[in-house]
Protein backbone atom coordinates (compact mmCIF):
# COMPACT_ATOMS: atom_id res chain seq x y z
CA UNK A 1 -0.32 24.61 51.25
CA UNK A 2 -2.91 26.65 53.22
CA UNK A 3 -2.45 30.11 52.56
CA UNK A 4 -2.75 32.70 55.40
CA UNK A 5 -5.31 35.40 55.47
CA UNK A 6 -3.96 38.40 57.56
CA UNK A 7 -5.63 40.15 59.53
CA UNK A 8 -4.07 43.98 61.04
CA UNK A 9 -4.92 44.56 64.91
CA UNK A 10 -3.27 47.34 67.14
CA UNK A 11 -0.78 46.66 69.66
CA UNK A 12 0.65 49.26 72.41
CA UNK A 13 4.21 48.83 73.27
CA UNK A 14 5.83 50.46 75.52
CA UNK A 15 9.02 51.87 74.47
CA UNK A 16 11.49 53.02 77.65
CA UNK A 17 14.48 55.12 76.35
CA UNK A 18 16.91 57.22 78.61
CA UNK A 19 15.37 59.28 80.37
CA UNK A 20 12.11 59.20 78.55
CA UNK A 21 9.64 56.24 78.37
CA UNK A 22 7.01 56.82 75.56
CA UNK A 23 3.72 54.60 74.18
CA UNK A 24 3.41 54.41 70.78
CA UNK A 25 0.56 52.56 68.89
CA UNK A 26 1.23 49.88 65.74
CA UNK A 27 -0.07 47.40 63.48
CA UNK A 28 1.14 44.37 63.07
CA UNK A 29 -0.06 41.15 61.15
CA UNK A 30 -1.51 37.86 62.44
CA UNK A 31 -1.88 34.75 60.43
CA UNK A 32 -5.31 33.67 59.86
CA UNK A 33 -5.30 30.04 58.50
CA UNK A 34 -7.61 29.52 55.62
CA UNK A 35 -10.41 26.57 56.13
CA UNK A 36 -9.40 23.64 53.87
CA UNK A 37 -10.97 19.88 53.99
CA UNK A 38 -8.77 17.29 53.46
CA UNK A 39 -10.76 14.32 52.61
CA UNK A 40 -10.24 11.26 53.55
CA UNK A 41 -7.70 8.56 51.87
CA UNK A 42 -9.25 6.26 49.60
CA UNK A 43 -8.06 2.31 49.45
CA UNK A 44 -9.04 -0.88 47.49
CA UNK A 45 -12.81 -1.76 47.73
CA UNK A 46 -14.15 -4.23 50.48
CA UNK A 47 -17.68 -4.28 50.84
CA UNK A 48 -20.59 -1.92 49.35
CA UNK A 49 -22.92 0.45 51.79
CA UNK A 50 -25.57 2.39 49.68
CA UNK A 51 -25.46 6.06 50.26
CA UNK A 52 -27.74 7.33 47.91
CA UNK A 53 -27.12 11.07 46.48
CA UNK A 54 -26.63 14.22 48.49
CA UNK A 55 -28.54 15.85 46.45
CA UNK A 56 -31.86 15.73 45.08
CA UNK A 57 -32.66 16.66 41.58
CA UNK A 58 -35.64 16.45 39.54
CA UNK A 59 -36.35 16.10 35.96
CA UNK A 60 -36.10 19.96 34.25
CA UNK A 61 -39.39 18.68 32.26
CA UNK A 62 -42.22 19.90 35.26
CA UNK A 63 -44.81 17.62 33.91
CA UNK A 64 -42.74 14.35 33.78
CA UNK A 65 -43.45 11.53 36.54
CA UNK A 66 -40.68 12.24 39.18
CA UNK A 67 -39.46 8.81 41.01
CA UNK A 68 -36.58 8.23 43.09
CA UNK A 69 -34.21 6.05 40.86
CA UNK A 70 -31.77 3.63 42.47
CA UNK A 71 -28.01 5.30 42.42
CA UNK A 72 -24.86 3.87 42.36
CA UNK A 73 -23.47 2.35 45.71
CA UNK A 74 -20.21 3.59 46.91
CA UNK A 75 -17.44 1.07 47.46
CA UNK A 76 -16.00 1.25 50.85
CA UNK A 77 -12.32 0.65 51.81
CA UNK A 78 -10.47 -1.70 54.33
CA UNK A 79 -9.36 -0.06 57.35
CA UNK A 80 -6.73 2.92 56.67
CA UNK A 81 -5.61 5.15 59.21
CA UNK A 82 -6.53 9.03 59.33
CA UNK A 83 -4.41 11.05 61.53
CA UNK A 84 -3.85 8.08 63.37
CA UNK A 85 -7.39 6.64 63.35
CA UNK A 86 -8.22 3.47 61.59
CA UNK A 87 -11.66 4.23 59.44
CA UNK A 88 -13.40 3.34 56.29
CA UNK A 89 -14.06 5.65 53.60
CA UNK A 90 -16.29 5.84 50.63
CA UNK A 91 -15.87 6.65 46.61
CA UNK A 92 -18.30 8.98 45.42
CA UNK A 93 -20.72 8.01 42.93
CA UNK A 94 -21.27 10.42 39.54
CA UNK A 95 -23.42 13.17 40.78
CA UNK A 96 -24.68 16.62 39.45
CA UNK A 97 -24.62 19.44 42.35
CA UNK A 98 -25.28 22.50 39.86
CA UNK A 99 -29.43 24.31 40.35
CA UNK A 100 -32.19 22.73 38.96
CA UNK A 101 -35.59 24.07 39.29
CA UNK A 102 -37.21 21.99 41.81
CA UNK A 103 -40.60 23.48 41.38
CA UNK A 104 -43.23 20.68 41.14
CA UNK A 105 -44.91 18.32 43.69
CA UNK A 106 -43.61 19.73 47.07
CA UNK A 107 -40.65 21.54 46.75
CA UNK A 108 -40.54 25.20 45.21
CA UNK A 109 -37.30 27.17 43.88
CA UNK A 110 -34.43 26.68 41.99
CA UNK A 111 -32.07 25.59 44.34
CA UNK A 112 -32.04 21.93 44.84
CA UNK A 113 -32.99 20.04 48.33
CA UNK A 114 -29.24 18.97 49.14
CA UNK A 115 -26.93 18.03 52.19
CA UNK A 116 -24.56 19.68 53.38
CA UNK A 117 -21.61 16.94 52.99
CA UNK A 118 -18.55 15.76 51.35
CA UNK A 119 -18.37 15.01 47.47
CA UNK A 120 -17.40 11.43 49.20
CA UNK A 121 -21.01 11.24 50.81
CA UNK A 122 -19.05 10.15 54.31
CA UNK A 123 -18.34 12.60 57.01
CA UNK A 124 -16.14 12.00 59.91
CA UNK A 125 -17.03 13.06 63.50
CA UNK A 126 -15.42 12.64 66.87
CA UNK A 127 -18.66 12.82 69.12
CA UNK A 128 -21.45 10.35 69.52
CA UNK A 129 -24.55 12.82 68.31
CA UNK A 130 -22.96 15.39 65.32
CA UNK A 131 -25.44 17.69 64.11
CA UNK A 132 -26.65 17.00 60.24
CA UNK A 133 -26.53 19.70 57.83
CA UNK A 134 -29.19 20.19 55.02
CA UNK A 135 -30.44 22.97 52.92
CA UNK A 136 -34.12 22.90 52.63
CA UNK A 137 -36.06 24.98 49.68
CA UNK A 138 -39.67 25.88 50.60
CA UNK A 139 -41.89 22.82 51.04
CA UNK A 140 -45.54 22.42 50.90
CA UNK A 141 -44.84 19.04 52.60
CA UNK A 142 -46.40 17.83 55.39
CA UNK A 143 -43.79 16.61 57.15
CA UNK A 144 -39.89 15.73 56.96
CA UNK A 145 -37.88 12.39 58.18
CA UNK A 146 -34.48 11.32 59.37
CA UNK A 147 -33.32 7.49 59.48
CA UNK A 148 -30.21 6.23 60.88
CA UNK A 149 -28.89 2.37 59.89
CA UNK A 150 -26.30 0.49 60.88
CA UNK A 151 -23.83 -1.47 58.61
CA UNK A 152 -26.49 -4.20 58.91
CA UNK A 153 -29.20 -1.68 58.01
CA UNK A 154 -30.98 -1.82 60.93
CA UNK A 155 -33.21 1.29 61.59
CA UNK A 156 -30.87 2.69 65.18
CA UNK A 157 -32.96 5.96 65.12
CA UNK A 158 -35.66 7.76 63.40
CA UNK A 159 -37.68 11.17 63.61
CA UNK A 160 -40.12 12.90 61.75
CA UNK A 161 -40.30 16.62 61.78
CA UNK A 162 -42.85 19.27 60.78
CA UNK A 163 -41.09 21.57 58.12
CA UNK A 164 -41.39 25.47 58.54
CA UNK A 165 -41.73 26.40 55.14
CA UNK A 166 -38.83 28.50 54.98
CA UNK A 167 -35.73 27.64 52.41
CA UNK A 168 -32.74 27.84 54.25
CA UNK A 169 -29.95 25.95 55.64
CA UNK A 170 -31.36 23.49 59.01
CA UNK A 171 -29.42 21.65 61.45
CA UNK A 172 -30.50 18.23 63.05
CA UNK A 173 -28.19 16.96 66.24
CA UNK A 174 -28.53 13.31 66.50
CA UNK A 175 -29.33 11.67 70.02
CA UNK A 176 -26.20 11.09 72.60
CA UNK A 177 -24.58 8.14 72.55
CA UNK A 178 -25.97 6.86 68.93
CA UNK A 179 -22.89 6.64 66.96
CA UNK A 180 -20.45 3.53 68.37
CA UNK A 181 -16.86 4.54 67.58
CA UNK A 182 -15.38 3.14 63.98
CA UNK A 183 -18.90 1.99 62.84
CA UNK A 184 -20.43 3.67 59.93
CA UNK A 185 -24.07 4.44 59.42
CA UNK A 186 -26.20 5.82 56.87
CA UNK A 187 -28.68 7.80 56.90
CA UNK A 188 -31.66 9.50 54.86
CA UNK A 189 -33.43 12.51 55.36
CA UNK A 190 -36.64 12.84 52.74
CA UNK A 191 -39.29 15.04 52.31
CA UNK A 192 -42.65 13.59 52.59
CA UNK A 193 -44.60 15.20 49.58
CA UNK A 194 -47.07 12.19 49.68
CA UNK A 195 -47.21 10.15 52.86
CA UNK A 196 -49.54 7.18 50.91
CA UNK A 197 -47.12 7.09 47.98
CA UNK A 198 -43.31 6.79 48.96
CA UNK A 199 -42.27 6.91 44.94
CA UNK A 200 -43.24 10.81 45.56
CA UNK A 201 -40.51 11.18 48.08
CA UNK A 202 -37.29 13.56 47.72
CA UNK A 203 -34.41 11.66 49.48
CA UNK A 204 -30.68 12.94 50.19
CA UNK A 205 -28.38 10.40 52.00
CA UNK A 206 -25.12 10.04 53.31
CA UNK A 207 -22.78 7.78 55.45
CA UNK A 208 -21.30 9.13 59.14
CA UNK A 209 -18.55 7.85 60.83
CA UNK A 210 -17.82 8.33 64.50
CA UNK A 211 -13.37 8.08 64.93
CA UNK A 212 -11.70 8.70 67.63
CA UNK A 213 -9.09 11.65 67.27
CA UNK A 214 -5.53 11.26 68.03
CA UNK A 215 -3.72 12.66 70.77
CA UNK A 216 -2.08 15.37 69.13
CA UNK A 217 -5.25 16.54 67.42
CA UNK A 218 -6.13 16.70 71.27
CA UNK A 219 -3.86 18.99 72.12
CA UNK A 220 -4.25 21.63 69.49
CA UNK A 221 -7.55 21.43 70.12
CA UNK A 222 -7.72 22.28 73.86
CA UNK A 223 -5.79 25.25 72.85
CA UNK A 224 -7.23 26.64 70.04
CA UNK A 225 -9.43 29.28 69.31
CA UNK A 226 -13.12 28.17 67.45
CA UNK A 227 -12.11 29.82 64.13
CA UNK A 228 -8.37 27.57 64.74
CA UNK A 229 -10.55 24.31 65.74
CA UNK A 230 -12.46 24.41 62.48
CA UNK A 231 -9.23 25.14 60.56
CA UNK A 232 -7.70 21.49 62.41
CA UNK A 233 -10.95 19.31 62.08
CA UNK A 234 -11.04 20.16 58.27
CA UNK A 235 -7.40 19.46 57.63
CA UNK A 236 -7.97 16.09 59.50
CA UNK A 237 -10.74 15.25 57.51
CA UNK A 238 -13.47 15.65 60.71
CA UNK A 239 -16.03 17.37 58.36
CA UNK A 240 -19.29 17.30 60.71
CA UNK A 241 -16.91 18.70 63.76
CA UNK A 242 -15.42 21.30 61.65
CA UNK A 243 -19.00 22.41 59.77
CA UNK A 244 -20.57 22.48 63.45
CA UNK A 245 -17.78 24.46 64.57
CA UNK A 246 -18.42 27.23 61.87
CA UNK A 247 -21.70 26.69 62.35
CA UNK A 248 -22.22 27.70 65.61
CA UNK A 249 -20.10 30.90 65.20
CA UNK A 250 -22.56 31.85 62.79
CA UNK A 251 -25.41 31.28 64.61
CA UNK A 252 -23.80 33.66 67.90
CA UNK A 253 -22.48 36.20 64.96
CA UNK A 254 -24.57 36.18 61.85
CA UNK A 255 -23.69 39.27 60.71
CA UNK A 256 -19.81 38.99 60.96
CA UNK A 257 -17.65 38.75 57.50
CA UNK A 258 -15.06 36.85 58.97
CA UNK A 259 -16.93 33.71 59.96
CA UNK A 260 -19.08 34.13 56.53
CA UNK A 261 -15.84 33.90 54.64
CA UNK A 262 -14.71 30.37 56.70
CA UNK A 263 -18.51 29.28 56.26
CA UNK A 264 -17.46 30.07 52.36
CA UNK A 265 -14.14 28.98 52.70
CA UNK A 266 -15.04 25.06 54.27
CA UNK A 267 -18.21 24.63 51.93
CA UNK A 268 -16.20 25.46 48.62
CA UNK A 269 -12.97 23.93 49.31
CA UNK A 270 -11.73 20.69 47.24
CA UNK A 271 -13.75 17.45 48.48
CA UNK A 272 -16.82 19.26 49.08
CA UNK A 273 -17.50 22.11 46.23
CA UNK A 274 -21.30 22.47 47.42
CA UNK A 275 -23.06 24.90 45.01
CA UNK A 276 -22.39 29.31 45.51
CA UNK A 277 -25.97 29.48 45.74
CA UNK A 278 -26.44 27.12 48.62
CA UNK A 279 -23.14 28.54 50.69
CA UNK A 280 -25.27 32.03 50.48
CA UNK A 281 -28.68 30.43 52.12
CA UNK A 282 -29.43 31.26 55.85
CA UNK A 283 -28.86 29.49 58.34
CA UNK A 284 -31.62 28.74 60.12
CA UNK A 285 -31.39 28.07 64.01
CA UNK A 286 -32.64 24.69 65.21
CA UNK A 287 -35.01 26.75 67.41
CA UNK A 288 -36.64 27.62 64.75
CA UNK A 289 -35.65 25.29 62.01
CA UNK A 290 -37.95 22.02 62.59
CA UNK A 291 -40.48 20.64 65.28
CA UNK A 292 -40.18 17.18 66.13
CA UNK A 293 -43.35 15.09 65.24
CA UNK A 294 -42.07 11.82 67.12
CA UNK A 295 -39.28 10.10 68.07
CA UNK A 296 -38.27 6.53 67.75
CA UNK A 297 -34.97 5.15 69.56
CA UNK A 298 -34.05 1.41 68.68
């Protein structure tokens, strides 16, 4: 059940007696719905799409030889539906989210280079370019990179950026018109700590799905308020449309308790359960988050 969080405003009302009409002032209570992700249905395996981890997580021994091991693929299910939308969905592999130091190489602090995703490594979106969330510790690297593949595993988009050597929380928006409805695609985003020698690489990957939302999703959308549209994308299992959504209330209100708690509240819930230490990073805006190196559409 999602549990309400009230919130007490003051209302006037106007109170008209005989012969005397007075205005008195008093609270009342408004429902404010908690931020829970439902995550997707999982059915019987069909074919296997490697996702890698979405987080990366080096040895605790500093002086050992760090390499980027092969991880277990994710099974993917036949078509199901999701509030009405037929999708596939994948089963997360074994995975450790709690700090490591990550000092060594490239990457400096304690707080491990991770995206910002599902346990399930797939996020759902309803829009052709979602924005990618990653946290980011300081980097001595020279440069990041983003790939996009397509169930085949052709390369559909790639970019390198030019990290800012701040650790914080980054967005990247994917081009318009790159995700074709019901198709997944994975992706990688790595840090380049050795452009000559990919084995020194820090990798985080995940799968996105673009779905189309029903009709009454639609509708409760069009009338909803942004902290009530994050609340419906994350109980239909939309996770990049509901994390943008809290997203960009924190970038317009930074300071504001209410939107940190639903940041909190989406990035803790069941399904996801993203470290405390990462939900408290800033979140840097894409202004000043990354600078594109180049850009290659295919």
């Amino acid at each position: 059940m999602i549990s309400p969080k009230l919130q007490k405003i003051g209302i006037t009302i106007l109170a008209t007696t005989v012969g005397m009409t007075g205005i008195y002032s008093v609270n009342t209570a408004v429902a404010r719905e908690k931020i829970i992700f439902l995550p997707p249905v999982l059915g019987s395996p069909r074919r296997l799409i490697p996702a890698g981890t979405r987080a990366y997580e080096p040895p605790l021994n500093e002086n050992a030889n760090i390499d980027i091991q092969p991880q277990p693929a994710p099974i993917v299910a036949p078509p199901g539906r999701i509030r009405g939308n037929p999708v596939e969905n994948t089963i997360p592999p074994e995975q450790n989210t709690s700090p490591v130091p990550v000092t060594g190489q490239c990457l400096r602090g304690k707080i491990p280079f991770t995206a910002l995703i599902p346990e399930s490594q797939l996020g759902l979106t309803t829009v052709s370019n979602p924005s990618l969330f990653f946290y980011v510790p300081q980097t001595s690297a020279p440069e990041l990179e983003l790939v996009v593949k397509n169930e085949t595993e052709q390369e559909v988009y790639t970019q390198k950026y030019k990290p800012n050597n701040k650790a914080g929380i980054i967005s990247i928006r994917l081009p318009v018109n790159l995700l074709a409805v019901n198709k997944q695609y994975k992706w990688t985003f790595s840090v380049i700590c050795n452009p000559t020698d990919q084995s020194q690489n820090k990798v985080v990957a995940g799968v996105v799905q673009r779905i189309l939302p029903d009709l009454q999703l639609v509708k409760k959308l069009q009338q909803a308020t942004r902290q009530e549209r994050a609340v419906l994308y994350a109980a239909a299992g939309i996770w990049h449309d509901a994390l943008a959504t809290v997203a960009q209330r924190r970038y317009l209100l930074p300071n504001n308790s209410e939107i940190a708690s639903d940041w909190q509240e989406l990035l803790t819930t069941p399904g996801v359960r993203l470290n405390q230490q990462i939900v408290r990073q800033p979140l840097i805006p894409p202004p000043e988050a990354l600078q594109s190196h180049n850009k290659h559409n295919f």
